[in-house]
PDB file of N, CA and C in Angstrom:
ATOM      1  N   UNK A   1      86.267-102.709 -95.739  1.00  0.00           N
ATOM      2  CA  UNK A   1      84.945-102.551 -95.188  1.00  0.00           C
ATOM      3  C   UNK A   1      84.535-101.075 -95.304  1.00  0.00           C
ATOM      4  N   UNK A   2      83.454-100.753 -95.739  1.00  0.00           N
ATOM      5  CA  UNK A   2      82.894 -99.554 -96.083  1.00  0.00           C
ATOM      6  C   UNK A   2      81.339 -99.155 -95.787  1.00  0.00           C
ATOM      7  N   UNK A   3      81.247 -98.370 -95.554  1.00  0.00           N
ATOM      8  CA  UNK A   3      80.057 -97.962 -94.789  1.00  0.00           C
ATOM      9  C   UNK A   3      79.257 -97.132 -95.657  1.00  0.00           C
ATOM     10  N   UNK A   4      77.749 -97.308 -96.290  1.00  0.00           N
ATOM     11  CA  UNK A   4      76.937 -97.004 -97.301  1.00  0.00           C
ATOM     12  C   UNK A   4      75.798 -96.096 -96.796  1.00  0.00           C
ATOM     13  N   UNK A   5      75.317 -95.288 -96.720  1.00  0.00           N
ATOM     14  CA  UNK A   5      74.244 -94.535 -96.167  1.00  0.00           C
ATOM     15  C   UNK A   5      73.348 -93.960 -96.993  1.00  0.00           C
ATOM     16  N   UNK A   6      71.818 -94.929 -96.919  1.00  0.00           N
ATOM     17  CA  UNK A   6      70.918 -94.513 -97.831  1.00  0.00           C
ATOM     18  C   UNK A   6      69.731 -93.860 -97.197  1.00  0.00           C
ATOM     19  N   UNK A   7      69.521 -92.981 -97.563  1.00  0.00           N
ATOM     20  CA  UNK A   7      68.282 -92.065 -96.685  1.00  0.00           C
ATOM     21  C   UNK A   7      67.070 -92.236 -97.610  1.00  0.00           C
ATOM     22  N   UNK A   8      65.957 -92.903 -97.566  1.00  0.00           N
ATOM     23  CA  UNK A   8      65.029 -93.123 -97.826  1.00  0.00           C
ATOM     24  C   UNK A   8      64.274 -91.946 -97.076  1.00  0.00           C
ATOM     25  N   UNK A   9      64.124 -91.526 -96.374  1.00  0.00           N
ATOM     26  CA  UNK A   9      63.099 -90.232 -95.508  1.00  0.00           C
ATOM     27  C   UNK A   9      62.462 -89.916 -96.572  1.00  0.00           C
ATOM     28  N   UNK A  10      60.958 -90.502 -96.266  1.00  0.00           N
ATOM     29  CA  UNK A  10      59.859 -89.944 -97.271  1.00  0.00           C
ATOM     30  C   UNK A  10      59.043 -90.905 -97.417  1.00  0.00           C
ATOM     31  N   UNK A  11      59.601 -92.072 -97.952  1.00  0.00           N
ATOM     32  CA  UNK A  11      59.371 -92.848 -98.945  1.00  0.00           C
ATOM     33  C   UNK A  11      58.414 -93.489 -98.353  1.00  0.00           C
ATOM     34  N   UNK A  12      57.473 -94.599 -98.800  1.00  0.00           N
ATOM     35  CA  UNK A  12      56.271 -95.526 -98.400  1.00  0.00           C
ATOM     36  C   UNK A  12      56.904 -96.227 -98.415  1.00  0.00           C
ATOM     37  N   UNK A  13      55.913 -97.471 -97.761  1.00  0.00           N
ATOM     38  CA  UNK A  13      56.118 -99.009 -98.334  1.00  0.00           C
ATOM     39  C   UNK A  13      55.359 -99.385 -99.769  1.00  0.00           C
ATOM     40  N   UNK A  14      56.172-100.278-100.370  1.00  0.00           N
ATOM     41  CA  UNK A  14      57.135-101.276-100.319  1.00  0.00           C
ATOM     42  C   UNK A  14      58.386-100.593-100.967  1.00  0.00           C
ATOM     43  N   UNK A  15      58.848 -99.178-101.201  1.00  0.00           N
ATOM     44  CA  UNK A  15      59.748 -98.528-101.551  1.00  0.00           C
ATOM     45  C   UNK A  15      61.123 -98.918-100.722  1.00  0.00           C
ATOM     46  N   UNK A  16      60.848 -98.242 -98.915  1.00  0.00           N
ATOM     47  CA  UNK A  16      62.523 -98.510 -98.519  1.00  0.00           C
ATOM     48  C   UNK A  16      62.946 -99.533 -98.432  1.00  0.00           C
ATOM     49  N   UNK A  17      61.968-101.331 -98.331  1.00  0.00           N
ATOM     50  CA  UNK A  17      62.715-102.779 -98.428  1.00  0.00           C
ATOM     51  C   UNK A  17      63.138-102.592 -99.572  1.00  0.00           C
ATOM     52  N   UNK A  18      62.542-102.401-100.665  1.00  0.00           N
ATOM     53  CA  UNK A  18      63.060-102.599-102.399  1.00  0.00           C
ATOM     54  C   UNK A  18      64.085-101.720-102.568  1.00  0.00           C
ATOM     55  N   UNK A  19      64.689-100.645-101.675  1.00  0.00           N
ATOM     56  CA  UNK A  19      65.614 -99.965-102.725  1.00  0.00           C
ATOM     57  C   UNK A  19      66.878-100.473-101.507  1.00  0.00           C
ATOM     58  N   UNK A  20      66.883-101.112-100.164  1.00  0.00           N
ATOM     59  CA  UNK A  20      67.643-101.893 -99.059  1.00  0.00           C
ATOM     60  C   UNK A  20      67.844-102.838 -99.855  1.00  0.00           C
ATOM     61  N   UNK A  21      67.020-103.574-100.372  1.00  0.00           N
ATOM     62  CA  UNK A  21      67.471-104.933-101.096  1.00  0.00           C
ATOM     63  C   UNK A  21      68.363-104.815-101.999  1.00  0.00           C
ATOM     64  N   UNK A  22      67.816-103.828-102.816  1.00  0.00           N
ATOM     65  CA  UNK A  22      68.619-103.432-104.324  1.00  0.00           C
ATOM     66  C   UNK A  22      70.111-102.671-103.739  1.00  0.00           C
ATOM     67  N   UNK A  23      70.597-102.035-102.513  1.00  0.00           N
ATOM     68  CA  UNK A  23      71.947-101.289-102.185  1.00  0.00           C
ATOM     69  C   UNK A  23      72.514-102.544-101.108  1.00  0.00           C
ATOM     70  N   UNK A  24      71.754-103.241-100.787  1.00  0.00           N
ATOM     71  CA  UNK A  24      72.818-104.576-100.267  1.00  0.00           C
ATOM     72  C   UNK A  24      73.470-105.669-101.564  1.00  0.00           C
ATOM     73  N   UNK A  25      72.347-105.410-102.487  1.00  0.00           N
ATOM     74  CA  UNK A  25      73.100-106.028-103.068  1.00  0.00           C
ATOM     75  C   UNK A  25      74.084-105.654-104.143  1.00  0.00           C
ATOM     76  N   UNK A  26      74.747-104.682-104.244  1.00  0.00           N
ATOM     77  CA  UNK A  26      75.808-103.937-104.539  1.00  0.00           C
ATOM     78  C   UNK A  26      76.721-104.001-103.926  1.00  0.00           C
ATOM     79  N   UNK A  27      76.679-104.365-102.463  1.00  0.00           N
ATOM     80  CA  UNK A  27      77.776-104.440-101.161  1.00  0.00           C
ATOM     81  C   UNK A  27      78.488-105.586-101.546  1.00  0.00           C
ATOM     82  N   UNK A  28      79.433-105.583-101.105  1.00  0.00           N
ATOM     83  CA  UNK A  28      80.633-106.492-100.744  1.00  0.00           C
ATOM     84  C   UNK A  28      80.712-107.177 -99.384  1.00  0.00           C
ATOM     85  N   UNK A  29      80.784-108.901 -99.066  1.00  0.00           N
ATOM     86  CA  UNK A  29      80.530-109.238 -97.504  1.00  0.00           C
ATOM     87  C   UNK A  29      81.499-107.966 -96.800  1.00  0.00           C
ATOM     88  N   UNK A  30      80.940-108.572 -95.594  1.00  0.00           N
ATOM     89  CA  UNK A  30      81.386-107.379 -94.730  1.00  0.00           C
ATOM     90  C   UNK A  30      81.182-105.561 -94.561  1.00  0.00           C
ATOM     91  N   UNK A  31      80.775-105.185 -95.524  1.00  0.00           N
ATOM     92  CA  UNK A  31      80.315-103.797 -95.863  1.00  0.00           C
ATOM     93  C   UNK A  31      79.142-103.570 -95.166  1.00  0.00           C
ATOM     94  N   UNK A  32      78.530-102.308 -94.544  1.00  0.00           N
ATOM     95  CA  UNK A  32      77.648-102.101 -93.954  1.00  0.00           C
ATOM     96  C   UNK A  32      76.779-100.829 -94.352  1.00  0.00           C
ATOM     97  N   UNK A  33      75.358-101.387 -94.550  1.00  0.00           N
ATOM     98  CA  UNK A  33      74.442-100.314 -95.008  1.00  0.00           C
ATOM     99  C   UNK A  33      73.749 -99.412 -94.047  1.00  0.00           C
ATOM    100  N   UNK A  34      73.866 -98.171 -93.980  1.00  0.00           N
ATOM    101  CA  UNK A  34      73.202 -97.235 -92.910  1.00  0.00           C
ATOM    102  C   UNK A  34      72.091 -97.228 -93.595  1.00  0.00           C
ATOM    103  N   UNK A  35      70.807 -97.084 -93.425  1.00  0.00           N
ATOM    104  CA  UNK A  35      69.570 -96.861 -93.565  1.00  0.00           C
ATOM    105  C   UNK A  35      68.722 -96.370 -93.147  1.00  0.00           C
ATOM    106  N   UNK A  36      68.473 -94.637 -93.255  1.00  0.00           N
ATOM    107  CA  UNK A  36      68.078 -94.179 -92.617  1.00  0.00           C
ATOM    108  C   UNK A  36      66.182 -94.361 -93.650  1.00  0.00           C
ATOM    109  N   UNK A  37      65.191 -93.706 -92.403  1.00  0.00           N
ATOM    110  CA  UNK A  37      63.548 -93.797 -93.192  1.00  0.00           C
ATOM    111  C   UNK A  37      62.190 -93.076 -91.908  1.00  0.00           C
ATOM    112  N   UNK A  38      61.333 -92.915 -92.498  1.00  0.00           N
ATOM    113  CA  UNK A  38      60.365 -92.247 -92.063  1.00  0.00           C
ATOM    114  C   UNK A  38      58.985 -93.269 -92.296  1.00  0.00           C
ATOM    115  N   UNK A  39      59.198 -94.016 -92.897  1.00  0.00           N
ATOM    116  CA  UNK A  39      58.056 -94.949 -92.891  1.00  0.00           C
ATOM    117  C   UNK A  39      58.027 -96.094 -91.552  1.00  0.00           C
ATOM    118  N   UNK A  40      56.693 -95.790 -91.250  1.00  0.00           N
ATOM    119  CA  UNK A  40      56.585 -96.995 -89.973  1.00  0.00           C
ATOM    120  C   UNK A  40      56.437 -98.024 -89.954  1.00  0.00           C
ATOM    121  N   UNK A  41      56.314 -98.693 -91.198  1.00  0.00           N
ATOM    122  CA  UNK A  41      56.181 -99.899 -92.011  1.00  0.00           C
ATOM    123  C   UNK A  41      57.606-100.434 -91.797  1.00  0.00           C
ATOM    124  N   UNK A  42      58.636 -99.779 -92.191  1.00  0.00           N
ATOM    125  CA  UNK A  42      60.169-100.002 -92.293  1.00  0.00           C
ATOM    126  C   UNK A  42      60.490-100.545 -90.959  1.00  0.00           C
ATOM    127  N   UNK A  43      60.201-100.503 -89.516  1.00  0.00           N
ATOM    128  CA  UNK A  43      60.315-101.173 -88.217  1.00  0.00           C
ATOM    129  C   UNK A  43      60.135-102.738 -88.715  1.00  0.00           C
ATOM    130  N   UNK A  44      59.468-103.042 -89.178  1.00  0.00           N
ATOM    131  CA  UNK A  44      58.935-104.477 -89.625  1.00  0.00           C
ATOM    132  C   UNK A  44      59.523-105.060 -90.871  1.00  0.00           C
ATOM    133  N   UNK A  45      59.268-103.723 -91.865  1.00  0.00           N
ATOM    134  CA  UNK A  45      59.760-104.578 -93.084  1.00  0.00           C
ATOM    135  C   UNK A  45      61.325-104.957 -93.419  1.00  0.00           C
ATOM    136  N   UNK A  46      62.518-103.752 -92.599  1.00  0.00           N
ATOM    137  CA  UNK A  46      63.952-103.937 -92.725  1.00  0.00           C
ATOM    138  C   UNK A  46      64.232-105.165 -92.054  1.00  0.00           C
ATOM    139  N   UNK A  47      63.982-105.054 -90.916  1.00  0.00           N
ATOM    140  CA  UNK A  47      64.202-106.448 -90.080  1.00  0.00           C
ATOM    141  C   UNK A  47      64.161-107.847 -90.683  1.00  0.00           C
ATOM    142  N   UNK A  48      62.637-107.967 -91.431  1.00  0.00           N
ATOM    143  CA  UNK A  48      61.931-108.952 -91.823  1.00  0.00           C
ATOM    144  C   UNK A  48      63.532-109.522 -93.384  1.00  0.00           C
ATOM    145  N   UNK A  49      63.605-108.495 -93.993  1.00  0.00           N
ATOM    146  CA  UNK A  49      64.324-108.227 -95.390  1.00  0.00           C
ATOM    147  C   UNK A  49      65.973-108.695 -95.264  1.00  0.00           C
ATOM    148  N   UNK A  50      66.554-108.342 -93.756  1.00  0.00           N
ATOM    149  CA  UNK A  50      67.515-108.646 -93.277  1.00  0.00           C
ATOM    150  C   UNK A  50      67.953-110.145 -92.976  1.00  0.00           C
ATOM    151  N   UNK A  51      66.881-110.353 -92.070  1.00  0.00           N
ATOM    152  CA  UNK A  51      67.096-112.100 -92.205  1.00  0.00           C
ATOM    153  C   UNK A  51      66.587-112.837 -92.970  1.00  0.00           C
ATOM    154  N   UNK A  52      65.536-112.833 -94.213  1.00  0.00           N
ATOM    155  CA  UNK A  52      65.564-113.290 -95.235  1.00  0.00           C
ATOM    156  C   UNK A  52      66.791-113.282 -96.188  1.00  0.00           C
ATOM    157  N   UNK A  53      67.552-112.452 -96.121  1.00  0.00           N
ATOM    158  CA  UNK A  53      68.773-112.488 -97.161  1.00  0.00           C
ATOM    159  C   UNK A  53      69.934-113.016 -96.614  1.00  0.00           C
ATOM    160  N   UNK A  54      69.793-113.570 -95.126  1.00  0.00           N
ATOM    161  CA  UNK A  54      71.046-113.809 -94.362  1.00  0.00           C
ATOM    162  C   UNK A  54      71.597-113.145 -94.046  1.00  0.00           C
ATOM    163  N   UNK A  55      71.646-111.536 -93.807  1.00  0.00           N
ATOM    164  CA  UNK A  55      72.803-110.870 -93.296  1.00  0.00           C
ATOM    165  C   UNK A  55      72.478-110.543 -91.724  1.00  0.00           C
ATOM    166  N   UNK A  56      73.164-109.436 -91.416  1.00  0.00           N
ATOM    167  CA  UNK A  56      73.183-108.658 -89.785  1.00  0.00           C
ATOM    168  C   UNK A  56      72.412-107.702 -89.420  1.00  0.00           C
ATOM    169  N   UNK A  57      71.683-107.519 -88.816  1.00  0.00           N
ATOM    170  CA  UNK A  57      71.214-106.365 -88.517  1.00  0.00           C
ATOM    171  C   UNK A  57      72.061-105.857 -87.188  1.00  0.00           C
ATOM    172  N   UNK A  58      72.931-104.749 -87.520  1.00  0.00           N
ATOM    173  CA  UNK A  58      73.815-104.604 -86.085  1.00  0.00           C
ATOM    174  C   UNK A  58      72.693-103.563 -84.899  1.00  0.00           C
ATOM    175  N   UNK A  59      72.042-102.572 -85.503  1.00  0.00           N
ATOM    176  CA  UNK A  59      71.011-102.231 -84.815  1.00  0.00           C
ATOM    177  C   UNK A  59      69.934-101.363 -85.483  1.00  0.00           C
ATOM    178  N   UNK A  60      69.155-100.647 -85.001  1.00  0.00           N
ATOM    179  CA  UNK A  60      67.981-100.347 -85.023  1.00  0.00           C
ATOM    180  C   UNK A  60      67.649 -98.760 -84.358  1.00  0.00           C
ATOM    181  N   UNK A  61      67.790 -97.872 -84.504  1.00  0.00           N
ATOM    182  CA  UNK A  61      67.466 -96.945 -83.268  1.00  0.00           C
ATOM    183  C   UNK A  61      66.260 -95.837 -84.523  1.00  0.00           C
ATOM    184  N   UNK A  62      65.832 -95.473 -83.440  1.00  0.00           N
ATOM    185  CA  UNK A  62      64.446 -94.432 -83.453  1.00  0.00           C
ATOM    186  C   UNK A  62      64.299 -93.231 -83.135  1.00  0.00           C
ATOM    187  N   UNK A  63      64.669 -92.448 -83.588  1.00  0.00           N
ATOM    188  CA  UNK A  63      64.513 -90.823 -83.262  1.00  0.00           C
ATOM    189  C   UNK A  63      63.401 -89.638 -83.745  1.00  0.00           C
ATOM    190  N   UNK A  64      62.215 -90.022 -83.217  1.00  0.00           N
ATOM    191  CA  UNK A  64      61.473 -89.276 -83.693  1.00  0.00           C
ATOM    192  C   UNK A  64      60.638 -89.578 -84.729  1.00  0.00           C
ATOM    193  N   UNK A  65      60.310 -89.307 -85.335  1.00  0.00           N
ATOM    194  CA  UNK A  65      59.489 -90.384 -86.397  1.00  0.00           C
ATOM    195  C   UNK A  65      60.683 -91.348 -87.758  1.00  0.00           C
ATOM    196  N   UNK A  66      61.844 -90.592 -87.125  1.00  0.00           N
ATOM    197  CA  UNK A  66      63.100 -91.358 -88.232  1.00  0.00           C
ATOM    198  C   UNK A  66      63.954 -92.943 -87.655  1.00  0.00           C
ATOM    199  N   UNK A  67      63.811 -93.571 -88.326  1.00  0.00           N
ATOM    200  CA  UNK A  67      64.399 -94.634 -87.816  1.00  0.00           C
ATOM    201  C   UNK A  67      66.062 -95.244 -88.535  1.00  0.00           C
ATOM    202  N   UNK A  68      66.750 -95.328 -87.809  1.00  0.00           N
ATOM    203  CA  UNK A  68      67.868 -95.634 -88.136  1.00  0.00           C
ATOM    204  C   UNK A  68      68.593 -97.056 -88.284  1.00  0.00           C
ATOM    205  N   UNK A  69      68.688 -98.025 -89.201  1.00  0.00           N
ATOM    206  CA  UNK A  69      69.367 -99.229 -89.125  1.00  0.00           C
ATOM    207  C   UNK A  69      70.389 -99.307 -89.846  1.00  0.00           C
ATOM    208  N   UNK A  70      71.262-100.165 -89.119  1.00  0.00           N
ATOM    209  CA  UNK A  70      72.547-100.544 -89.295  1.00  0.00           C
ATOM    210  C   UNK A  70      72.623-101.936 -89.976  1.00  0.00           C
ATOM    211  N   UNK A  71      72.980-102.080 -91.333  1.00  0.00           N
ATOM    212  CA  UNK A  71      73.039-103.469 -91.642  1.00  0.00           C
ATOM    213  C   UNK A  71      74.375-103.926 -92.215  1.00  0.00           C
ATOM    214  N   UNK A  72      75.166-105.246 -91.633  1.00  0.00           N
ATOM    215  CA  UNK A  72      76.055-105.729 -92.230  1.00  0.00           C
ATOM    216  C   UNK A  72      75.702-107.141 -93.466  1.00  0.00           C
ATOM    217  N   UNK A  73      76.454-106.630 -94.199  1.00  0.00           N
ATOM    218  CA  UNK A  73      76.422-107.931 -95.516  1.00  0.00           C
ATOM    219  C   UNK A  73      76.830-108.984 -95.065  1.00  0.00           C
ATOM    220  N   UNK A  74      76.825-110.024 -95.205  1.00  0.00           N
ATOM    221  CA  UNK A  74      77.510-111.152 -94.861  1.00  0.00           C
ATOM    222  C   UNK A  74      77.754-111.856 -95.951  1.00  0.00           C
ATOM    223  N   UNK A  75      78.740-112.652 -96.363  1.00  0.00           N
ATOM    224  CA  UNK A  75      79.031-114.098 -97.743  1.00  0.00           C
ATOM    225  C   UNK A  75      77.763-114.595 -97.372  1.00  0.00           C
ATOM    226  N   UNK A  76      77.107-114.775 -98.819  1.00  0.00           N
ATOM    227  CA  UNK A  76      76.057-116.242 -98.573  1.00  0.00           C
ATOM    228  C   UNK A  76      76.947-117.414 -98.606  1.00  0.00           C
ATOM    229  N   UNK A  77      75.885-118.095 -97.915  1.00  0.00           N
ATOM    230  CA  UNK A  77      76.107-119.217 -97.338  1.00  0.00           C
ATOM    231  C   UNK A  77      76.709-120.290 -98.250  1.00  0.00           C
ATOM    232  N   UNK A  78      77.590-121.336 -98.070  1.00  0.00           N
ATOM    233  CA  UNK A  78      77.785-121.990 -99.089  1.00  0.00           C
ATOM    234  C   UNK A  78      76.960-123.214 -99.731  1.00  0.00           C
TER     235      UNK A  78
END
């Protein structure tokens, strides 16, 4: 299990779902993506992106205009 940390800080939408989508799916189940971002769009759109693909969102935190999520991969489903 390995822990991935992508800092998007900057970026617009639809940039930090598309490049979350594209580094989960490089992961291995169980592996977990840090995701850090500055877009306020990203409150809505990571979440939304997370349970569409089936995985975890372990959390969420907010510091300032930066937002921080924690995502675990999970096996798709069989």
């Amino acid at each position: 299990m390995t822990t991935t940390i992508l800092d998007l800080s900057g970026l617009k939408c639809p940039l930090p779902a598309l490049k979350t989508r594209k580094a989960l799916g490089a992961l291995q189940p169980g592996d977990r993506l840090e995701v850090r971002c500055t877009d306020p769009l990203a409150l809505l759109d990571i979440p939304h992106l997370v349970s569409e693909m089936a995985h975890r969102l372990e959390s969420t935190e907010r510091d300032g205009e930066r937002s921080v999520f924690v995502i675990e991969k999970l096996a798709k489903p069989a």
